[in-house]
C-alpha atoms as a PDB file:
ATOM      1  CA  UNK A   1       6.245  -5.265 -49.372  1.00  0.00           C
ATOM      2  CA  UNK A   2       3.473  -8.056 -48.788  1.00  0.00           C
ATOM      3  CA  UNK A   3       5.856  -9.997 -47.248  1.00  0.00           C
ATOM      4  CA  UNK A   4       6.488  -7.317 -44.238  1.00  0.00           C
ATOM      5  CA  UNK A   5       3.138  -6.614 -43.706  1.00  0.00           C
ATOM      6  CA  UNK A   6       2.416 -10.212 -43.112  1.00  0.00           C
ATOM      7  CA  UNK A   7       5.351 -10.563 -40.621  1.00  0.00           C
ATOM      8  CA  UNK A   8       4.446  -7.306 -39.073  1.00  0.00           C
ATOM      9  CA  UNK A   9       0.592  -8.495 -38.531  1.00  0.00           C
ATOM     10  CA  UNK A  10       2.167 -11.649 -37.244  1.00  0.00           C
ATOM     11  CA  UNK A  11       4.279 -10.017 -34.694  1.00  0.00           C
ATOM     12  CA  UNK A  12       1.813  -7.725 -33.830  1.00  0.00           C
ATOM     13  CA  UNK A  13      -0.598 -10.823 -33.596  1.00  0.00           C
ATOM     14  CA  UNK A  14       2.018 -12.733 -31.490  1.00  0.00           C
ATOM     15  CA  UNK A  15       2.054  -9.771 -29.194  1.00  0.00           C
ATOM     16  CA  UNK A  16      -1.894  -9.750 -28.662  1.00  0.00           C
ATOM     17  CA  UNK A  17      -1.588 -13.205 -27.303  1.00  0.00           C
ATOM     18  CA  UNK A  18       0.502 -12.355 -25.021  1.00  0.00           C
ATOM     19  CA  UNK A  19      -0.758  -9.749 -23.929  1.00  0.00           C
ATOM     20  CA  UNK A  20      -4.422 -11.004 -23.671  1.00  0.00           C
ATOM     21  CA  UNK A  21      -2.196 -14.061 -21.102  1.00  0.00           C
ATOM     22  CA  UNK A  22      -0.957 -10.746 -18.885  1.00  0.00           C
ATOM     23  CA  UNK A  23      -4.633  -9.720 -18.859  1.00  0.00           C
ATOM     24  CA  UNK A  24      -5.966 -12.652 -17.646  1.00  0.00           C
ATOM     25  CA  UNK A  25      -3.455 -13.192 -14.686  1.00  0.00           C
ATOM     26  CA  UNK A  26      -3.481  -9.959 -13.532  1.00  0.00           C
ATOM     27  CA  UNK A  27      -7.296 -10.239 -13.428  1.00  0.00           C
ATOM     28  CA  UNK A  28      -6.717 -13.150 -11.233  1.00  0.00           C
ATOM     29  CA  UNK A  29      -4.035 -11.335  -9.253  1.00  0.00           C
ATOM     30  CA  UNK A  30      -6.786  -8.857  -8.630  1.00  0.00           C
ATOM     31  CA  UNK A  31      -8.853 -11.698  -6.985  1.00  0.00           C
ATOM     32  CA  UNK A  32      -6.283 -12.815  -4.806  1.00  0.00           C
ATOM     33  CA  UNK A  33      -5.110  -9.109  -3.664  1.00  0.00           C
ATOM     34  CA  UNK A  34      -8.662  -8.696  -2.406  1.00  0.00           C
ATOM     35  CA  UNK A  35      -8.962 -11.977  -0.704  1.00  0.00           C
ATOM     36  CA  UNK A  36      -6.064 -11.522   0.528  1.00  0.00           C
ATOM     37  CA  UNK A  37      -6.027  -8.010   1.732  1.00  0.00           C
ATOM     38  CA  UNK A  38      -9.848  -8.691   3.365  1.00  0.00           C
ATOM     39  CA  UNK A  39      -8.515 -11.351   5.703  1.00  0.00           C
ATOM     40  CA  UNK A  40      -5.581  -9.281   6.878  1.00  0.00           C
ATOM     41  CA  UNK A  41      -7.646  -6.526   8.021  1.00  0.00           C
ATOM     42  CA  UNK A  42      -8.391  -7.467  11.752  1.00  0.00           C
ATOM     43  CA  UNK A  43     -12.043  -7.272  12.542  1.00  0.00           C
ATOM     44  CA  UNK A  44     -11.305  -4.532  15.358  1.00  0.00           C
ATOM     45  CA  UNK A  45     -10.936  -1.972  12.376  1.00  0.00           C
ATOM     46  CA  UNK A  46     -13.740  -3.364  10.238  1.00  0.00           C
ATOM     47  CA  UNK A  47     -16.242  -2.957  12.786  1.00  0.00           C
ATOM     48  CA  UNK A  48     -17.172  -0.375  15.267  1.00  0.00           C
ATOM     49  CA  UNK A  49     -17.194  -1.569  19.274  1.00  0.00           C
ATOM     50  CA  UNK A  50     -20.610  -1.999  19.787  1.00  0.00           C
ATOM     51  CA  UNK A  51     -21.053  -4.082  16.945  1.00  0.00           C
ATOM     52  CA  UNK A  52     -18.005  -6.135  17.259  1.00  0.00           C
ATOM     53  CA  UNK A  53     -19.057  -6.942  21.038  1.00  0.00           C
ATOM     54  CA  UNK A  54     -22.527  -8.195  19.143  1.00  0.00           C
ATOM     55  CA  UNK A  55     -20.909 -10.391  17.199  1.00  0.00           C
ATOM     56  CA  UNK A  56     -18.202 -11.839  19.842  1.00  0.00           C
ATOM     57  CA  UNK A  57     -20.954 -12.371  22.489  1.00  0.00           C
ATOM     58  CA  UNK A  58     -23.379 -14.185  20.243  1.00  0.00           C
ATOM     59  CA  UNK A  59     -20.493 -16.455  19.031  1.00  0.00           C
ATOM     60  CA  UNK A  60     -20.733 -15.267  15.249  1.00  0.00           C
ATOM     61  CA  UNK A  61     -17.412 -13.399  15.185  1.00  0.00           C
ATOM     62  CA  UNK A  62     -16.773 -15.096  12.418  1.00  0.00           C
ATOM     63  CA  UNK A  63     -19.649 -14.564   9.960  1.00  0.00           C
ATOM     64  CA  UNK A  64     -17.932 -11.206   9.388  1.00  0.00           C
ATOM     65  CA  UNK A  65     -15.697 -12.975   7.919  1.00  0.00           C
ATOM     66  CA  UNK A  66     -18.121 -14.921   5.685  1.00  0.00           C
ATOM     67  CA  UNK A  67     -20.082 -11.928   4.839  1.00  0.00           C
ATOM     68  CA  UNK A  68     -16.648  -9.949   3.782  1.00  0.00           C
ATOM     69  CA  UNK A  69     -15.495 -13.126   1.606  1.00  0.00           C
ATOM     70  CA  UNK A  70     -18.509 -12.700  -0.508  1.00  0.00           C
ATOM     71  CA  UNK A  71     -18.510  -9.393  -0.964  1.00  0.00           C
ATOM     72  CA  UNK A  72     -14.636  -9.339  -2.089  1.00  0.00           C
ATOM     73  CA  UNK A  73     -15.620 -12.204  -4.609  1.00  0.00           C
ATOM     74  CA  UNK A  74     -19.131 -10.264  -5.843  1.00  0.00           C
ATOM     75  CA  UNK A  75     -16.801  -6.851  -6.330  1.00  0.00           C
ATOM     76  CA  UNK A  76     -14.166  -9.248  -7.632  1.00  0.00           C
ATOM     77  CA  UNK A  77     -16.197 -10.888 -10.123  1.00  0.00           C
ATOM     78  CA  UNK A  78     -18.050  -7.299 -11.171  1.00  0.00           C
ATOM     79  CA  UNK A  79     -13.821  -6.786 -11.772  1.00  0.00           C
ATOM     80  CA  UNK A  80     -12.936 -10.312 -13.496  1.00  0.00           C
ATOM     81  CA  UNK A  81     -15.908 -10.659 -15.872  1.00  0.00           C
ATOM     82  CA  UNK A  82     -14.695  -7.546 -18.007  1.00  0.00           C
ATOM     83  CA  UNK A  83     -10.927  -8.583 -17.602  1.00  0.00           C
ATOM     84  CA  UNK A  84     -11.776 -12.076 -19.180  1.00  0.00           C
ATOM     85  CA  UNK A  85     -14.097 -10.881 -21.814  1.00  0.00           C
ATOM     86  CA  UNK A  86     -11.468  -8.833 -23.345  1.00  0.00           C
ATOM     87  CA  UNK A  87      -8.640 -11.021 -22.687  1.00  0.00           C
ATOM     88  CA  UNK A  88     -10.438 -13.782 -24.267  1.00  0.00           C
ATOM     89  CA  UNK A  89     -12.017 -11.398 -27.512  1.00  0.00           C
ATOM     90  CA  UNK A  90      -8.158 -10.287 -27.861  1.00  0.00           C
ATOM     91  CA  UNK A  91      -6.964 -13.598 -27.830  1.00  0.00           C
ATOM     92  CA  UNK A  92      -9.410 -14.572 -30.783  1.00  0.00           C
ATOM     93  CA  UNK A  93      -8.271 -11.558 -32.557  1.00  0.00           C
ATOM     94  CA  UNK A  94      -5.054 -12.859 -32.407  1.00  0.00           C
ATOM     95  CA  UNK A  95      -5.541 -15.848 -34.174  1.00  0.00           C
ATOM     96  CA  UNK A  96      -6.704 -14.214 -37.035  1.00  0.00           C
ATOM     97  CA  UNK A  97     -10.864 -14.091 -36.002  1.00  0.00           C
ATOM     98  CA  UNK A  98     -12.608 -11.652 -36.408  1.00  0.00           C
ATOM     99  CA  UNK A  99     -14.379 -11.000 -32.555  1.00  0.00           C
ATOM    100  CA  UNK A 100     -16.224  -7.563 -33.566  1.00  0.00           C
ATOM    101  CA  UNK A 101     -15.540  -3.939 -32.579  1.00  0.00           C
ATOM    102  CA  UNK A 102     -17.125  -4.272 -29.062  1.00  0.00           C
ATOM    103  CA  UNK A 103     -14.390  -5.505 -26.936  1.00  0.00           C
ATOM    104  CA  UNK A 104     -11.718  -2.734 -28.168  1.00  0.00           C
ATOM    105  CA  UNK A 105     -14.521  -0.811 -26.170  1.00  0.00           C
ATOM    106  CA  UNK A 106     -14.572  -2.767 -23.520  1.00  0.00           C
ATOM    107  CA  UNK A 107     -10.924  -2.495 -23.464  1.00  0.00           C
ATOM    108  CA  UNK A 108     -10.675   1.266 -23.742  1.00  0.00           C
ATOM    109  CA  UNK A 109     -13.172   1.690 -21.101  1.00  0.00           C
ATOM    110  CA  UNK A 110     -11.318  -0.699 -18.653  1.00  0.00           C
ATOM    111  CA  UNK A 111      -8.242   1.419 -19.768  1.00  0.00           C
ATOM    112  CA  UNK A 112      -9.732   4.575 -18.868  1.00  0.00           C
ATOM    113  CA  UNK A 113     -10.899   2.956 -15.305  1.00  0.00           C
ATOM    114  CA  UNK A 114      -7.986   1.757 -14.534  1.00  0.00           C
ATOM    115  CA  UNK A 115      -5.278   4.642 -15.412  1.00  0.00           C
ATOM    116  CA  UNK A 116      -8.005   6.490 -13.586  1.00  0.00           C
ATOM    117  CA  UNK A 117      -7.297   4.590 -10.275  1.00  0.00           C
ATOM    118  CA  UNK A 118      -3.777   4.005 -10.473  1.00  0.00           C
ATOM    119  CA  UNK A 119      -3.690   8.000 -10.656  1.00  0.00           C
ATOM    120  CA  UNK A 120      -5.540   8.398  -7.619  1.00  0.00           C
ATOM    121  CA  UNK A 121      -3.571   5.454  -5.695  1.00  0.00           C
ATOM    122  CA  UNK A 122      -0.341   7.363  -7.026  1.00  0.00           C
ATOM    123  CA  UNK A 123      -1.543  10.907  -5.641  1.00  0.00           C
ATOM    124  CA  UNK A 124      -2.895   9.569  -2.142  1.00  0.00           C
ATOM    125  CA  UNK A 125      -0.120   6.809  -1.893  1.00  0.00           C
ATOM    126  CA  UNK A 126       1.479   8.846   0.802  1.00  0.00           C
ATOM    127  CA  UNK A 127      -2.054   8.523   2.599  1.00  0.00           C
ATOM    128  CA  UNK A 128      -2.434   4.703   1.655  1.00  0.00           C
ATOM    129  CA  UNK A 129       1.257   4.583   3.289  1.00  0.00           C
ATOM    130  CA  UNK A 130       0.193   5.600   6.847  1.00  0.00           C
ATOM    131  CA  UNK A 131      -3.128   3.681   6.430  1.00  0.00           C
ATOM    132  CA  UNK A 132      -1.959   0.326   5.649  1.00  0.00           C
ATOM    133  CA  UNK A 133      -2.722  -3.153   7.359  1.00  0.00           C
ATOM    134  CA  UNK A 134      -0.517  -5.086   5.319  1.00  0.00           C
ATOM    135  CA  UNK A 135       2.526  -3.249   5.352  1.00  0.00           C
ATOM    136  CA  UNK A 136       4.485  -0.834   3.430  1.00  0.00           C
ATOM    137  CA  UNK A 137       6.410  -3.341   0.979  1.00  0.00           C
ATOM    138  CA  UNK A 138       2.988  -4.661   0.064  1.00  0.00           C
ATOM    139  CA  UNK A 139       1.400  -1.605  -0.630  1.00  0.00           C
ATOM    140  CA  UNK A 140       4.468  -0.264  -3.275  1.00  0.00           C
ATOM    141  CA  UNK A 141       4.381  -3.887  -4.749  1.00  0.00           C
ATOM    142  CA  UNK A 142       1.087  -3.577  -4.861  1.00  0.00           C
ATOM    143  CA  UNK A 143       0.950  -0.400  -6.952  1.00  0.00           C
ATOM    144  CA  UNK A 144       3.298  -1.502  -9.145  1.00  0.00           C
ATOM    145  CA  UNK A 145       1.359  -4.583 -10.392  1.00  0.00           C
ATOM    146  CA  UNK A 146      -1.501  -2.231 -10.294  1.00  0.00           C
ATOM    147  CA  UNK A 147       0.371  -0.066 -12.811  1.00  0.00           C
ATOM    148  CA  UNK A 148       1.762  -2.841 -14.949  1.00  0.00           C
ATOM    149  CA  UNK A 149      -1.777  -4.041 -15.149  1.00  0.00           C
ATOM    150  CA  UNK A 150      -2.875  -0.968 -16.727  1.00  0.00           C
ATOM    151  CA  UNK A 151       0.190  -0.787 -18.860  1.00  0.00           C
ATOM    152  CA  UNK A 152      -0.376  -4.279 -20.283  1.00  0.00           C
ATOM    153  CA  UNK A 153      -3.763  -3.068 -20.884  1.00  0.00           C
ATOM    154  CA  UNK A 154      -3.117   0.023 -23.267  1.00  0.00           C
ATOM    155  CA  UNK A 155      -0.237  -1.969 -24.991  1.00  0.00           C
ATOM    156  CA  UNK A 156      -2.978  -4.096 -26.047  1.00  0.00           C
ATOM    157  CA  UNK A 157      -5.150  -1.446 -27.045  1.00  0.00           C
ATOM    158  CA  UNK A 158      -2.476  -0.159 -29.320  1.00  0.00           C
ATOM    159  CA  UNK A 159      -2.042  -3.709 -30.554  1.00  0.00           C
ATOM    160  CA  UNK A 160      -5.266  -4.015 -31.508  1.00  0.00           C
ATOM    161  CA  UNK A 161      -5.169  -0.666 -33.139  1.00  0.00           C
ATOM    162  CA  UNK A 162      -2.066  -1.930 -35.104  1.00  0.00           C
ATOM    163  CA  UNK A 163      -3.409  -4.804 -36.436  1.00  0.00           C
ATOM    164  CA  UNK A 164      -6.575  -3.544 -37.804  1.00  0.00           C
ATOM    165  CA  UNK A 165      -4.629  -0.476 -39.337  1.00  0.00           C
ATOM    166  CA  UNK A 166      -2.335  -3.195 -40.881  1.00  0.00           C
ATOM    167  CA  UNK A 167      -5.489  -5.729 -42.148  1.00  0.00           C
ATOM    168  CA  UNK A 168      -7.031  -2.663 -43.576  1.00  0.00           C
ATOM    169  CA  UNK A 169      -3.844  -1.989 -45.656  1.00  0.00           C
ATOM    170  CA  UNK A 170      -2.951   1.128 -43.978  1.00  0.00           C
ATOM    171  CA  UNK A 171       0.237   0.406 -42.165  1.00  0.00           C
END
């Protein structure tokens, strides 16, 4: 009986790791969504007229441009910081240290965020459809990461879950 729960918390283990990897690139897909998706919206729909002709007659069209890059990275960073905390407290988990209660929080909270906004992208995606600058392939593969993200995310709340139940000689 030892002998399963051992390979069980070794699986389970196994599957923390990778799951704390899926956590981190996602958290840097995030990053280059946003980067992405703030240089492919043209300037003509950031901006109102008066304000773009400001900007186009002074020459300094392009410090919109600047000034939207670092806002996408601030908001981007607000997102990554979490994402790597808990990828990186999971990953210690997994080899068998012991990285405190706090980032199961973390990771619950993130969770909660997260399942949160992928409902709300679900129930307005017919909106997000007719709104889109990118196209209409990018937005569905865009959800779908979106989703997997969040799905990677609980799996590894439940993993967590699982191993601690198994340490403490429960499962």
């Amino acid at each position: 009986m030892n002998n399963d729960r051992e390979r069980e918390l070794r699986r389970q283990r196994s599957t923390l790791r990778s799951l704390a990897l899926g956590i981190t690139v996602f958290g840097l897909w995030s990053v280059l969504k946003a980067a992405v998706t703030a240089f492919l919206i043209p300037v003509e729909k950031m901006l109102d007229e008066e304000t773009l002709a400001f900007f186009t007659e002074s020459g300094m069209r392009y410090v919109i441009y600047i000034i939207l890059l670092v806002v996408v990275l601030v908001f981007a960073a607000i997102d990554l910081i979490p994402r790597f905390y808990v990828a990186r407290k999971a990953r210690r988990e997994s080899l068998g240290q012991n990285p405190g209660k706090a980032w199961m929080v973390w990771a619950l909270v993130l969770f909660v965020i997260w399942a949160a906004i992928d409902i709300a992208e679900i129930i307005f995606f017919p909106k997000l459809l007719e709104q889109t600058s990118t196209g209409r392939l990018d937005t569905i593969i865009s959800l779908v990461l979106d989703i997997t993200a969040t799905v990677i995310l609980g799996e590894l709340c439940l993993t967590a879950f699982r191993i601690r139940k198994i340490e403490s000689g429960e499962g």
